[in-house]
N, C-alpha and C. Protein backbone atom coordinates (compact mmCIF):
# COMPACT_ATOMS: atom_id res chain seq x y z
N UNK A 1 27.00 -0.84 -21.04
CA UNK A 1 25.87 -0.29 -20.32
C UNK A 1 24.66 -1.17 -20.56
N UNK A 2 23.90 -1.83 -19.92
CA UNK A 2 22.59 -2.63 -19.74
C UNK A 2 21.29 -1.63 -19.84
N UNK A 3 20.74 -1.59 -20.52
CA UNK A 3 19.34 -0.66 -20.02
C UNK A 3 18.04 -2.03 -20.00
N UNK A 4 17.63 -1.31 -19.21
CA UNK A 4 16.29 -2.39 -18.60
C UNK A 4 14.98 -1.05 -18.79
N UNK A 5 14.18 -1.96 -19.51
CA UNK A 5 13.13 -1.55 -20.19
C UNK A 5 12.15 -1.23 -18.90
N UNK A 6 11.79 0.04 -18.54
CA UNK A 6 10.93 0.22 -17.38
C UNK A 6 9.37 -0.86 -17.42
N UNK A 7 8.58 -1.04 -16.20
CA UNK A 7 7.64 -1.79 -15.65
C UNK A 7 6.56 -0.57 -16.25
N UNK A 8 5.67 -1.18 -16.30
CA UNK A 8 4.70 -0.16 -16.91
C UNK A 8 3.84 -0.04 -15.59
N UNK A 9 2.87 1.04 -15.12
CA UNK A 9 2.79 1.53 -14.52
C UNK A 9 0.64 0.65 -14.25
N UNK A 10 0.43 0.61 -15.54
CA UNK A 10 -0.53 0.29 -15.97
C UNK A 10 -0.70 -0.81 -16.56
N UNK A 11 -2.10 -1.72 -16.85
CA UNK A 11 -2.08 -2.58 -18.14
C UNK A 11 -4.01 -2.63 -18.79
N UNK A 12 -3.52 -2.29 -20.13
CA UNK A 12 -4.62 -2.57 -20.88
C UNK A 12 -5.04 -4.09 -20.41
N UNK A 13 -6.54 -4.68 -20.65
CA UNK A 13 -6.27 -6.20 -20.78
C UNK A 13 -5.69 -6.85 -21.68
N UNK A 14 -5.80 -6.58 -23.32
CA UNK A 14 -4.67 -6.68 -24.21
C UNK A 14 -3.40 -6.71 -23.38
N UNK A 15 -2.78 -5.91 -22.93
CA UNK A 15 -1.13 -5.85 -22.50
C UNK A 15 -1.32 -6.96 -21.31
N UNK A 16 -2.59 -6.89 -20.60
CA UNK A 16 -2.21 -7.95 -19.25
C UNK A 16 -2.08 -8.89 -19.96
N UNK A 17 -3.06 -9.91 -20.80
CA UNK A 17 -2.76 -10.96 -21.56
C UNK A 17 -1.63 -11.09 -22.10
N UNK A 18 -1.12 -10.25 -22.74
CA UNK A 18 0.38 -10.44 -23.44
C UNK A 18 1.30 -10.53 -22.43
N UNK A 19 1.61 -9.89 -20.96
CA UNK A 19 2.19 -9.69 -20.19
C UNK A 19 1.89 -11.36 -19.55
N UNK A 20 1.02 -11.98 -19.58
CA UNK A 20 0.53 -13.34 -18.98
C UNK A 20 1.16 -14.29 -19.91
N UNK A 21 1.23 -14.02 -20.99
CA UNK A 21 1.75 -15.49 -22.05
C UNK A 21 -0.24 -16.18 -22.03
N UNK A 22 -1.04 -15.14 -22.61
CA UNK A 22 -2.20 -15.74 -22.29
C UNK A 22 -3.13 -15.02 -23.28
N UNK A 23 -4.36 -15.30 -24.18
CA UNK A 23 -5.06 -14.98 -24.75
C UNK A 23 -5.58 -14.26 -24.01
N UNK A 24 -6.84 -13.43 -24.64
CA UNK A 24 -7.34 -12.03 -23.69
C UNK A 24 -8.79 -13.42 -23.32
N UNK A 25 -9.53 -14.11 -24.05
CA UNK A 25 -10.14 -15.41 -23.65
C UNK A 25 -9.77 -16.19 -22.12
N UNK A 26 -8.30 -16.44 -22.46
CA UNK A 26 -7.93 -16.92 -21.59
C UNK A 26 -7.25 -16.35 -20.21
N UNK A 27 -7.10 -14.40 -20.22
CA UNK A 27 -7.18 -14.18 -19.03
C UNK A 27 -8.62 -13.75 -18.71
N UNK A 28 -9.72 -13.90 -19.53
CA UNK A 28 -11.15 -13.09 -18.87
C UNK A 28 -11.86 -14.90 -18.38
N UNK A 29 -11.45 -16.02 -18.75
CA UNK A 29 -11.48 -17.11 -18.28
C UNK A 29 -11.30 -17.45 -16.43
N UNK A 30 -9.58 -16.92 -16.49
CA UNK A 30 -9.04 -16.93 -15.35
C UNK A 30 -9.22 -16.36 -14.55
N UNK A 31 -9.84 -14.69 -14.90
CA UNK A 31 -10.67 -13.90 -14.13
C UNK A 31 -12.06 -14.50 -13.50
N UNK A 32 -12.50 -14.96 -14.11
CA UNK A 32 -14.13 -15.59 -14.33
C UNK A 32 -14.06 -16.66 -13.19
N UNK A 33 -12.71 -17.68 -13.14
CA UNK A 33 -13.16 -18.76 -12.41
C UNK A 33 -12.34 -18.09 -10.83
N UNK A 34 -11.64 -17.39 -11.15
CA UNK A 34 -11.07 -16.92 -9.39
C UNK A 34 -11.31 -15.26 -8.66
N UNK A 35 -11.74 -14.86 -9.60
CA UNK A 35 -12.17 -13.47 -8.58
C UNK A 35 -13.62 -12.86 -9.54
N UNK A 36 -14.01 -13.07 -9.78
CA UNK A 36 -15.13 -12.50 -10.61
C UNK A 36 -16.53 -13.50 -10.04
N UNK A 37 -17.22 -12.81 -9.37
CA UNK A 37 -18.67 -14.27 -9.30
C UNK A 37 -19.80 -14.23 -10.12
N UNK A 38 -19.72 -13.11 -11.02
CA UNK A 38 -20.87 -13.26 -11.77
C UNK A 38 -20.51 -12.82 -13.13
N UNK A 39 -21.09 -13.37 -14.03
CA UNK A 39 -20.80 -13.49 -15.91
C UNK A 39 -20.94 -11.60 -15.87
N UNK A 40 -21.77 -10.94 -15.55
CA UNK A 40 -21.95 -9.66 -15.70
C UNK A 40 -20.99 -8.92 -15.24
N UNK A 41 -20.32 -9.42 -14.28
CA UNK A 41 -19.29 -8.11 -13.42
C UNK A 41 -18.22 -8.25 -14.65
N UNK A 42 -18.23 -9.46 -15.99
CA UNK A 42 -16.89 -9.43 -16.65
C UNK A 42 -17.27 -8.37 -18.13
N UNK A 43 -18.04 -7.32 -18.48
CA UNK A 43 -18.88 -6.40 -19.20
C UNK A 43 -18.02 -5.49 -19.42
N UNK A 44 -17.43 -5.04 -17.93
CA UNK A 44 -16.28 -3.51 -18.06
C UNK A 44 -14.64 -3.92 -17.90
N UNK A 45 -15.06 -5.31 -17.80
CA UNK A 45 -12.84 -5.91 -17.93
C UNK A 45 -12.83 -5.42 -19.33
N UNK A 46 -13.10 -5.19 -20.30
CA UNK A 46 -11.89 -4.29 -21.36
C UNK A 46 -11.82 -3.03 -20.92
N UNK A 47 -12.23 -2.29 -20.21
CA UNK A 47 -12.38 -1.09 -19.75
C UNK A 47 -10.84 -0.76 -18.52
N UNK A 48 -11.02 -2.04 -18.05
CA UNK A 48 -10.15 -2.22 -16.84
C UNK A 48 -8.60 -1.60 -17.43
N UNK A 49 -7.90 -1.40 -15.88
CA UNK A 49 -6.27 -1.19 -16.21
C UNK A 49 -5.99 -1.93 -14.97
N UNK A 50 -4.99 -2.98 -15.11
CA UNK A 50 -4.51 -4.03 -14.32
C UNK A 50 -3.06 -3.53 -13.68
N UNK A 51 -3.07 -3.53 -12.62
CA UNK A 51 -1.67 -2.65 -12.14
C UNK A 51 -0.56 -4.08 -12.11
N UNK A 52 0.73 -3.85 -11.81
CA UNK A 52 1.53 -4.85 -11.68
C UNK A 52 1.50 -5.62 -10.57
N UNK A 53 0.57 -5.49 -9.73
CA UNK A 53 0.20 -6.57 -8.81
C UNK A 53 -0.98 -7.20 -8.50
N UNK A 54 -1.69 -6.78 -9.69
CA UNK A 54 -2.65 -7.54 -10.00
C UNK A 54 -2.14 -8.66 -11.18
N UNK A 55 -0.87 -8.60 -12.17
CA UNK A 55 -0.15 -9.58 -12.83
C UNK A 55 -0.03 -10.38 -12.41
N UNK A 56 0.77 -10.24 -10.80
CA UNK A 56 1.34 -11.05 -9.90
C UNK A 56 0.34 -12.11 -9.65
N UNK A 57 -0.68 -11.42 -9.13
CA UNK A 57 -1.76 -12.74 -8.69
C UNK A 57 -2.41 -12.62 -9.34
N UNK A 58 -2.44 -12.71 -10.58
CA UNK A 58 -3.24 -13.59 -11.92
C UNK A 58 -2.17 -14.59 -12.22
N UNK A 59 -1.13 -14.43 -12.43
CA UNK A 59 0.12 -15.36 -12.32
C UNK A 59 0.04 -16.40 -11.82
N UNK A 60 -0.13 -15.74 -10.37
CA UNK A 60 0.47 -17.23 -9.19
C UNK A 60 -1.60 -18.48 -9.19
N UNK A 61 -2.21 -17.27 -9.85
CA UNK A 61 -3.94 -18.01 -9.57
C UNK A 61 -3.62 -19.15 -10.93
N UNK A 62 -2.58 -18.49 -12.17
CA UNK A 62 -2.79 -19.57 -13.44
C UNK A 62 -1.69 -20.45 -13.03
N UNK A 63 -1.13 -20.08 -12.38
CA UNK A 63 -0.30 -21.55 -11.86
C UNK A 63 1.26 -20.77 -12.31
N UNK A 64 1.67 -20.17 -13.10
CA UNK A 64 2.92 -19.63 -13.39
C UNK A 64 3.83 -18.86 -12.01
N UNK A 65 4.88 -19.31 -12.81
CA UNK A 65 5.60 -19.40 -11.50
C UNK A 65 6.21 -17.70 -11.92
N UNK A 66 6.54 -16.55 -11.24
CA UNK A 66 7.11 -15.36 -10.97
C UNK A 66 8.42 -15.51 -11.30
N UNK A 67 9.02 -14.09 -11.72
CA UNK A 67 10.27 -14.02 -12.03
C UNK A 67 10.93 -13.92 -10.89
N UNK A 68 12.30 -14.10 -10.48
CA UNK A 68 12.87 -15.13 -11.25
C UNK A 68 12.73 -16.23 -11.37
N UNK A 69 13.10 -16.26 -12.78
CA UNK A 69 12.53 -18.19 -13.36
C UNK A 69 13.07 -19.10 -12.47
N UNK A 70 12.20 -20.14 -11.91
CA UNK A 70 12.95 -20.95 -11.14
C UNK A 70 12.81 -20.84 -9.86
N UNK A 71 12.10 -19.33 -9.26
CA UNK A 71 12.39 -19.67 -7.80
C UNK A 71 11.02 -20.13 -7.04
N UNK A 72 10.42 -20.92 -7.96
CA UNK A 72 8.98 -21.48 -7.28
C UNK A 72 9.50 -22.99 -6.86
């Protein structure tokens, strides 16, 4: 029997970063240079909950390629 660990529904920025292979620096970075236009709007990102398709395109914005591995 295989069990597959459910998708979380939600993400702390802690968990998005971990979920990124990425420091919490280095996703409020990545935030900063592609969807964020001002230093102030980044105040309530620890506050934030990042859904699983907001992963997606923080992903494809840091250049990482989507599961499955390989099909970029």
């Amino acid at each position: 029997m295989i069990t597959v660990k459910p998708r979380k529904a939600q993400y702390s920025e802690t968990e998005a970063a971990e979920a990124l292979g990425v420091s919490t620096d280095e996703l409020r970075r990545l935030i900063r240079h592609h969807i964020v236009g001002r230093e102030d709007d980044l105040a309530p990102l620890s506050q934030a909950n990042f859904q699983p398709s907001d992963l997606l395109l923080l992903r494809l914005l840091a250049g990482q390629c989507p599961q499955p591995a390989g099909s970029c």
